[in-house]
C-alpha atoms as a PDB file:
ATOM      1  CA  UNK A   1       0.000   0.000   0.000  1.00  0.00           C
ATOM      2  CA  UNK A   2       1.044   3.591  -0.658  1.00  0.00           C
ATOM      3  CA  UNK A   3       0.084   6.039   1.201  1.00  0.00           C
ATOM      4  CA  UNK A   4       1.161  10.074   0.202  1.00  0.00           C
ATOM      5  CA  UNK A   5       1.054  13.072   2.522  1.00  0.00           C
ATOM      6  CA  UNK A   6      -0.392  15.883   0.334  1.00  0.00           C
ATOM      7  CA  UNK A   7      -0.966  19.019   2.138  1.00  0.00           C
ATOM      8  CA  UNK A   8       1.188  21.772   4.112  1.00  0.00           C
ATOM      9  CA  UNK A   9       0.496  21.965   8.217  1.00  0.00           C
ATOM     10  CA  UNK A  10       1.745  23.374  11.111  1.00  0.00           C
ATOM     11  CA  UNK A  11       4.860  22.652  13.639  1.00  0.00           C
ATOM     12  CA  UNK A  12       7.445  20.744  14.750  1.00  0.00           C
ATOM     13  CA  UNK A  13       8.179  17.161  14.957  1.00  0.00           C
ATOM     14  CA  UNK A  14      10.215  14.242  14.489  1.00  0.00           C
ATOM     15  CA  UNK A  15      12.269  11.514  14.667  1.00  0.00           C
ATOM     16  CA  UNK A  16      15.749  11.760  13.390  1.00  0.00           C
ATOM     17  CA  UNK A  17      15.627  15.136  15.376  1.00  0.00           C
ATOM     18  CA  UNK A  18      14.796  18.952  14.793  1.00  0.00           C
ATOM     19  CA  UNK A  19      18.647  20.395  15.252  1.00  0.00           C
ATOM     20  CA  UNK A  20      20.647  23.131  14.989  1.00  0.00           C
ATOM     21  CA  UNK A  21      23.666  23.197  13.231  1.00  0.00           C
ATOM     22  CA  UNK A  22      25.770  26.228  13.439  1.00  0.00           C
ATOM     23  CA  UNK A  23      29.218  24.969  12.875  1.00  0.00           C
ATOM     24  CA  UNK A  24      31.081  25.625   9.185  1.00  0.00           C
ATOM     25  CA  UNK A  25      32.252  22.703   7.713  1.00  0.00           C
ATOM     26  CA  UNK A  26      34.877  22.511   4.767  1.00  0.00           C
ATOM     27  CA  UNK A  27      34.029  22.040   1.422  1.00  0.00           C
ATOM     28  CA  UNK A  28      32.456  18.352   1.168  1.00  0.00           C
ATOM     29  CA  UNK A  29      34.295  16.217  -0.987  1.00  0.00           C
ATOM     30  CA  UNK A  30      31.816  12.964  -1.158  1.00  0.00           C
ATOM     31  CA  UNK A  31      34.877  10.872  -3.301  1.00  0.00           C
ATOM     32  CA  UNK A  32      36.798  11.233  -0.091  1.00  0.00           C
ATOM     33  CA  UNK A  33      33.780   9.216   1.531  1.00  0.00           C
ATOM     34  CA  UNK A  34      33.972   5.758  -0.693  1.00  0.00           C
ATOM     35  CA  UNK A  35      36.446   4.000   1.341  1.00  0.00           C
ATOM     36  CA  UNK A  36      35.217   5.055   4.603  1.00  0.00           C
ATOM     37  CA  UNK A  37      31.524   3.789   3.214  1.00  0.00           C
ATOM     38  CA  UNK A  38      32.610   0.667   2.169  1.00  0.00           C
ATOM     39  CA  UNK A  39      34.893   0.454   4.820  1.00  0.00           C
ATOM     40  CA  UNK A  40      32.477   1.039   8.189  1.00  0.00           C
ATOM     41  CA  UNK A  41      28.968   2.412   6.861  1.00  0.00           C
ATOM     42  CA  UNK A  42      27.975  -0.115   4.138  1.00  0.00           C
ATOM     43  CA  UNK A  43      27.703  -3.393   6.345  1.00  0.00           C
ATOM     44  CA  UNK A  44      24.366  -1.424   8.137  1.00  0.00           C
ATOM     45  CA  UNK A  45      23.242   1.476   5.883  1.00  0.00           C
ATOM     46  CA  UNK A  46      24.371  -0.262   2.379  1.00  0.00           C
ATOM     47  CA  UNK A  47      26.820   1.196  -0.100  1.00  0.00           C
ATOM     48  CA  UNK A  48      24.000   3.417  -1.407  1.00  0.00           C
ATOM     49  CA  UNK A  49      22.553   4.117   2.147  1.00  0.00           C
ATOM     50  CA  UNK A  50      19.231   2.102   2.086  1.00  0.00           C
ATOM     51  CA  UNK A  51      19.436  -0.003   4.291  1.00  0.00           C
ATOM     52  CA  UNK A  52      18.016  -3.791   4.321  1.00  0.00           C
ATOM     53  CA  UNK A  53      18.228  -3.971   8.015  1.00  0.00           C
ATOM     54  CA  UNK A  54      15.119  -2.297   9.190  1.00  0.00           C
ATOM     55  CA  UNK A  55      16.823  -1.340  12.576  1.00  0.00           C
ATOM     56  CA  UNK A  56      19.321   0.288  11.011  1.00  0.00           C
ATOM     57  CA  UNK A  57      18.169   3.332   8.964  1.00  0.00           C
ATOM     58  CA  UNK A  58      18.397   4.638   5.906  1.00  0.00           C
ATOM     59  CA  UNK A  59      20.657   7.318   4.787  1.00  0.00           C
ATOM     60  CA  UNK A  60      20.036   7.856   0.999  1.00  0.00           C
ATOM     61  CA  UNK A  61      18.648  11.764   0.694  1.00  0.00           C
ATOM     62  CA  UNK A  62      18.748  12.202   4.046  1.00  0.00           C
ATOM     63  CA  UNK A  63      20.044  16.134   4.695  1.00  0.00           C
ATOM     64  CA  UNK A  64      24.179  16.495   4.711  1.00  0.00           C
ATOM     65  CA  UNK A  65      24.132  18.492   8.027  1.00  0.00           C
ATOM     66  CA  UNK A  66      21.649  16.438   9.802  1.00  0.00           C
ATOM     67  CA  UNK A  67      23.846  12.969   8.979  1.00  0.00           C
ATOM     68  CA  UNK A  68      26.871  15.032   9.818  1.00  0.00           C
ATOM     69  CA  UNK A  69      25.430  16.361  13.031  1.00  0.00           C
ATOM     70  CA  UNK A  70      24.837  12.913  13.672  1.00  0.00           C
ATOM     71  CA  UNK A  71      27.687  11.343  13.261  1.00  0.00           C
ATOM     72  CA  UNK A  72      29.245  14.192  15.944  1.00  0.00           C
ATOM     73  CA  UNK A  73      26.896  13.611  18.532  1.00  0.00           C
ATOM     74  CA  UNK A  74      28.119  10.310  18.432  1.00  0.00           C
ATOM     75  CA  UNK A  75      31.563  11.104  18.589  1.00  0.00           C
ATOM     76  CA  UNK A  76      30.487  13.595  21.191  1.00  0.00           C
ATOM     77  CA  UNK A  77      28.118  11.337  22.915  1.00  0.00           C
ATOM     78  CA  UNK A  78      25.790  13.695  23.114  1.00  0.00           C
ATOM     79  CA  UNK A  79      24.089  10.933  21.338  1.00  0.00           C
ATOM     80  CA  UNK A  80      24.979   8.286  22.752  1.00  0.00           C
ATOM     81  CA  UNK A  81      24.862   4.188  20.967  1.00  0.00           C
ATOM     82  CA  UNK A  82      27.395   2.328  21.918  1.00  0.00           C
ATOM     83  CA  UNK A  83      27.636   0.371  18.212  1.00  0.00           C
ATOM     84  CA  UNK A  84      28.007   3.978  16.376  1.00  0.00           C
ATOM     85  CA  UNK A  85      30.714   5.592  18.922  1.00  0.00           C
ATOM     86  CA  UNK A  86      33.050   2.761  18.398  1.00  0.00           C
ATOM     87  CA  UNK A  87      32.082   3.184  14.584  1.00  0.00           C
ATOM     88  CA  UNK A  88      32.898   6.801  14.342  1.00  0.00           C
ATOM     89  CA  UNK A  89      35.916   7.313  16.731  1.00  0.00           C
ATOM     90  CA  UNK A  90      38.687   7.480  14.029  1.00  0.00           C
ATOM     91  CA  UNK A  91      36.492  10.186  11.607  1.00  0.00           C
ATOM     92  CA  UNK A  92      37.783  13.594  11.531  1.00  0.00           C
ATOM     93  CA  UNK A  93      35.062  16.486  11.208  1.00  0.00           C
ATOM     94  CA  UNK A  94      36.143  16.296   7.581  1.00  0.00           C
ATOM     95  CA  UNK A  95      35.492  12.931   7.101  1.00  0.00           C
ATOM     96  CA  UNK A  96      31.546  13.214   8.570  1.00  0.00           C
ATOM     97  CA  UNK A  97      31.490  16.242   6.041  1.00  0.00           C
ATOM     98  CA  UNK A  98      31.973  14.146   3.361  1.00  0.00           C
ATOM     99  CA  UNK A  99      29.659  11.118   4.160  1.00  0.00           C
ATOM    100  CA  UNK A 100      27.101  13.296   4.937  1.00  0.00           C
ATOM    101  CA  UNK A 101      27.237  14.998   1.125  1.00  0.00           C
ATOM    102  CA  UNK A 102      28.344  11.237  -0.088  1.00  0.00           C
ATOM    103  CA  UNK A 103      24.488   9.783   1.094  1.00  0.00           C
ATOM    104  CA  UNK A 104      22.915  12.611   0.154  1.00  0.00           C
ATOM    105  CA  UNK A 105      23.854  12.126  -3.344  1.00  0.00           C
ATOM    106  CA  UNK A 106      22.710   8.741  -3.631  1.00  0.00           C
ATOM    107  CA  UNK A 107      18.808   7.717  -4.362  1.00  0.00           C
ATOM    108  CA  UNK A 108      16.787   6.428  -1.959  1.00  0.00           C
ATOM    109  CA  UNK A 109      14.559   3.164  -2.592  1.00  0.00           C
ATOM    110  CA  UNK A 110      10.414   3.974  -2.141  1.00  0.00           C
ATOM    111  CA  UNK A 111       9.192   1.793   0.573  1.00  0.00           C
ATOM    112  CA  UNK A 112       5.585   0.916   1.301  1.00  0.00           C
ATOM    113  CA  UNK A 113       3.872   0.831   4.410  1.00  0.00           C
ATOM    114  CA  UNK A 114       2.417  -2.674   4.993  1.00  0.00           C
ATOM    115  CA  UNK A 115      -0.350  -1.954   7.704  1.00  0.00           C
ATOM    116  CA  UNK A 116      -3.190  -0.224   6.362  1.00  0.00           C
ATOM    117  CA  UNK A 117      -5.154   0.552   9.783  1.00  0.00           C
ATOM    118  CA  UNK A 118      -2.277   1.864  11.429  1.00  0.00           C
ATOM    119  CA  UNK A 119      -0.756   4.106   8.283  1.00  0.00           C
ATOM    120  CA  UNK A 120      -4.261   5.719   7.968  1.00  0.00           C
ATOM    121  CA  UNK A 121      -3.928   6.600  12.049  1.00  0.00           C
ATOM    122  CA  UNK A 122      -0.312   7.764  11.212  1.00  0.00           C
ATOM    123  CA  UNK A 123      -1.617   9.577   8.205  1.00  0.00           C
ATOM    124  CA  UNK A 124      -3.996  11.982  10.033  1.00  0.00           C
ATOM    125  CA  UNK A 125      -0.981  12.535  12.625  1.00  0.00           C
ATOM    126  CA  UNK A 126       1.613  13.611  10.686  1.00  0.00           C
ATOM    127  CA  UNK A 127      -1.078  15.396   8.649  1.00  0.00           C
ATOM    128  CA  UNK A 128      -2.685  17.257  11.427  1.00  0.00           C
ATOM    129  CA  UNK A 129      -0.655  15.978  14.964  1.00  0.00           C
ATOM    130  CA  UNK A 130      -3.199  15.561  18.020  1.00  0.00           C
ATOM    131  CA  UNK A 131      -4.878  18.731  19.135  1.00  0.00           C
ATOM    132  CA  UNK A 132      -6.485  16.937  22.408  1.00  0.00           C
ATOM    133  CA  UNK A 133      -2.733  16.085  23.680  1.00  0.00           C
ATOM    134  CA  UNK A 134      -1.097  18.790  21.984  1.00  0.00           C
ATOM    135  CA  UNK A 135       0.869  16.675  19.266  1.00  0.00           C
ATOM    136  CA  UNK A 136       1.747  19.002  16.424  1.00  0.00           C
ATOM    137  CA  UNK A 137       1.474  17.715  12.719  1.00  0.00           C
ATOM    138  CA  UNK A 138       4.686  15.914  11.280  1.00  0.00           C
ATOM    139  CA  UNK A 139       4.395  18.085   8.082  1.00  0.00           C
ATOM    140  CA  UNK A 140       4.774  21.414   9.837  1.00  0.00           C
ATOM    141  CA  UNK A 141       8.982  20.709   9.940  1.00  0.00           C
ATOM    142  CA  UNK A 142       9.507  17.417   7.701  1.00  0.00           C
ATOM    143  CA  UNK A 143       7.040  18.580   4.824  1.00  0.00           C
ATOM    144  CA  UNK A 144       4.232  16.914   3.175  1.00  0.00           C
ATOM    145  CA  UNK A 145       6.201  14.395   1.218  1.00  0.00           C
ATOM    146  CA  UNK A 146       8.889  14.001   4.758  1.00  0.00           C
ATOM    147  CA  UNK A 147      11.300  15.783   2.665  1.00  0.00           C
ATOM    148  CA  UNK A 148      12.826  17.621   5.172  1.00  0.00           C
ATOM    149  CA  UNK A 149      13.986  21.062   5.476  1.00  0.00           C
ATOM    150  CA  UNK A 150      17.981  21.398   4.274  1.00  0.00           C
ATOM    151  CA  UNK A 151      19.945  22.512   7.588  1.00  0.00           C
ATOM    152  CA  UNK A 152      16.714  22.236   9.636  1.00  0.00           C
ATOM    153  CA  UNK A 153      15.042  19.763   9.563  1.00  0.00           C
ATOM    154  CA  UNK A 154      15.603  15.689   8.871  1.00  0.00           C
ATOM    155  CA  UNK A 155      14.078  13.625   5.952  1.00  0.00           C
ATOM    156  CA  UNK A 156      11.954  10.940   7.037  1.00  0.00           C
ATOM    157  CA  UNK A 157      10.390   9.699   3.669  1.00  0.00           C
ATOM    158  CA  UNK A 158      10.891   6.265   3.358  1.00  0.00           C
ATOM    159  CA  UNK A 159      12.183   5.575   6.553  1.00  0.00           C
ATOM    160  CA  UNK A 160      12.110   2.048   8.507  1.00  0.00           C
ATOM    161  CA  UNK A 161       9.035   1.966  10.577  1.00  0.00           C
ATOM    162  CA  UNK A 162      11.218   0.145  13.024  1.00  0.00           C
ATOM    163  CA  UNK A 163      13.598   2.810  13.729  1.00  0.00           C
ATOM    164  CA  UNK A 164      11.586   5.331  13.488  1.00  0.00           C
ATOM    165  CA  UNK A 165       9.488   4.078  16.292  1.00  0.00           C
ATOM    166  CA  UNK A 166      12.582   3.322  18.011  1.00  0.00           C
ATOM    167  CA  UNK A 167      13.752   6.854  18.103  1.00  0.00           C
ATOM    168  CA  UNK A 168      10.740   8.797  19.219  1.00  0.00           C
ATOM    169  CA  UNK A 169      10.338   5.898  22.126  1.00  0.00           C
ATOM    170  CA  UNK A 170      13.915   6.877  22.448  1.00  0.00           C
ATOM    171  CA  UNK A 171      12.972  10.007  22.778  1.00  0.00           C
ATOM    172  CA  UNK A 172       9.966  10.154  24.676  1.00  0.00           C
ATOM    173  CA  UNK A 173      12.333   8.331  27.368  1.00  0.00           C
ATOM    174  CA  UNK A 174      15.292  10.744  27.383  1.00  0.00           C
ATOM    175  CA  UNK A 175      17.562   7.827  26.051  1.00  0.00           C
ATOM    176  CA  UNK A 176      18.203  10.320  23.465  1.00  0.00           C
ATOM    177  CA  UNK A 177      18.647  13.938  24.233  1.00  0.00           C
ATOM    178  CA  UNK A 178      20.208  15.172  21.323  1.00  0.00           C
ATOM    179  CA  UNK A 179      17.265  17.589  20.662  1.00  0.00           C
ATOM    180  CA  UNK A 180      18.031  21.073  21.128  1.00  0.00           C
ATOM    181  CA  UNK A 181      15.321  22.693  23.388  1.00  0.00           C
ATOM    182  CA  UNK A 182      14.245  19.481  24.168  1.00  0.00           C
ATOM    183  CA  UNK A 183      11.858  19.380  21.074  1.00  0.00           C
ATOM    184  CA  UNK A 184      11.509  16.005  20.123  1.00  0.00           C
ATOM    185  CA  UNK A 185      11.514  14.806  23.580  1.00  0.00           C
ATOM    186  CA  UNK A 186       8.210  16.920  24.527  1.00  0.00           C
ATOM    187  CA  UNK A 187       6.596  16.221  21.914  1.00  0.00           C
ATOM    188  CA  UNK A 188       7.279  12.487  22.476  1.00  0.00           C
ATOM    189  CA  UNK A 189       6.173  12.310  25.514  1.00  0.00           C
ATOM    190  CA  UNK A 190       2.760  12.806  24.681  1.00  0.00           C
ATOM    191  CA  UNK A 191       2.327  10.295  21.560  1.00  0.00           C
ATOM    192  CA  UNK A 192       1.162   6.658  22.904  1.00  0.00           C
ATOM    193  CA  UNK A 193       2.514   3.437  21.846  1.00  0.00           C
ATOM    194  CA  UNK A 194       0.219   2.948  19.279  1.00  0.00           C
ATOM    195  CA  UNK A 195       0.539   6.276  17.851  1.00  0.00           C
ATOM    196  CA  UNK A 196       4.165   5.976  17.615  1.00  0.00           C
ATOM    197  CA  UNK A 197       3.844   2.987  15.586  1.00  0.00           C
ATOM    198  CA  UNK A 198       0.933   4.095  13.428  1.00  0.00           C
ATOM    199  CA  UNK A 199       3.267   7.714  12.323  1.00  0.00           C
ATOM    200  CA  UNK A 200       6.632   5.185  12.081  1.00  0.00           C
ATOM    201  CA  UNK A 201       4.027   3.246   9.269  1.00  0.00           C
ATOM    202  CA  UNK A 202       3.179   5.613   7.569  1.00  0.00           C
ATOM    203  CA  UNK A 203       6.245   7.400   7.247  1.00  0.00           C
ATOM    204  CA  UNK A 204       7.929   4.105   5.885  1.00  0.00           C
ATOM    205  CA  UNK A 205       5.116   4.241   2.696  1.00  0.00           C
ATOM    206  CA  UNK A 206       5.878   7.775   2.519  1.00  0.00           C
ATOM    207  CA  UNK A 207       6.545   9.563  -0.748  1.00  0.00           C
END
């Protein structure tokens, strides 16, 4: 089944994290990034970053500076995963420049979502968010079509259902704080169980 988000709304959300990125970063050079892909990325986000490990996520299209900012939290461990510190311990700032311009460049596979009760629940979410609990809409900061915004916001089009629900239970428990303002984690906090998986559904078939 394919579902499409078709209409602008309001506010925040997400999942791979609202950020901001302030830092300057040299010039990307995404042929720098090949070896270091093959090398330590491809094994869990593929060669062309879509991943076949649903717990792993994708990284085709997603934004430069939000997989950069990423992969300096981790170094940081301001985001902390004990799998991805080890992973990116020997990459310069340089280096996360690069990958994040390299995965950006490459296409990312269309996905479908496969339950049909809960992507209609996550539909009208990320559509239009929860006004008795005070859940903004999805599309507000990740666009109709979970785009993204470039420097602001994360792509979530096509993302694994599993890791997206993941990260915003993640989120919802403080197990990641790499949210500036606390964002994601507030707005977490109010989505259920069910309502996490419904919007990690639908984003997955989204398009």
């Amino acid at each position: 089944m394919k579902l499409r988000a078709a209409c602008p709304l309001v506010c925040v959300f997400f999942l791979f994290a609202p950020y901001a990125w302030t830092a300057q970063p040299a010039p990307a050079d995404p042929a720098k990034a090949q070896q270091i892909v093959t090398q330590v990325c491809a094994a869990c986000h593929g060669d062309d970053g879509n991943s076949a490990i649903p717990a792993n996520p994708n990284l085709a299209r997603q934004i430069p500076e939000y997989t950069t900012k990423q992969l300096a939290n981790f170094k940081s461990g301001e985001r902390v995963n004990a799998i991805m510190t080890g992973m990116v311990a020997a990459l310069s700032p340089e280096d996360m420049t690069n990958i994040g311009v390299y995965y950006w460049q490459q296409t990312a596979k269309p996905a479908v979502a496969t339950n049909k009760e809960l992507a209609l629940l996550g539909q009208s979410l990320y559509r239009g968010g929860n006004a008795a609990t005070g859940v903004p809409a999805c599309a507000g900061c990740h666009l109709p079509d979970g785009a993204g915004i470039p420097k602001q916001y994360p792509r979530l089009a096509g993302q694994h259902a599993e890791y997206t629900s993941a990260q915003l239970k993640a989120f919802r428990s403080d197990e990641r704080a790499n949210d500036p303002n606390k964002m994601m984690r507030m707005i977490a906090a109010k989505l259920s169980d069910r309502e996490i998986q419904a919007v990690s559904e639908f984003i997955q078939g989204l398009r």
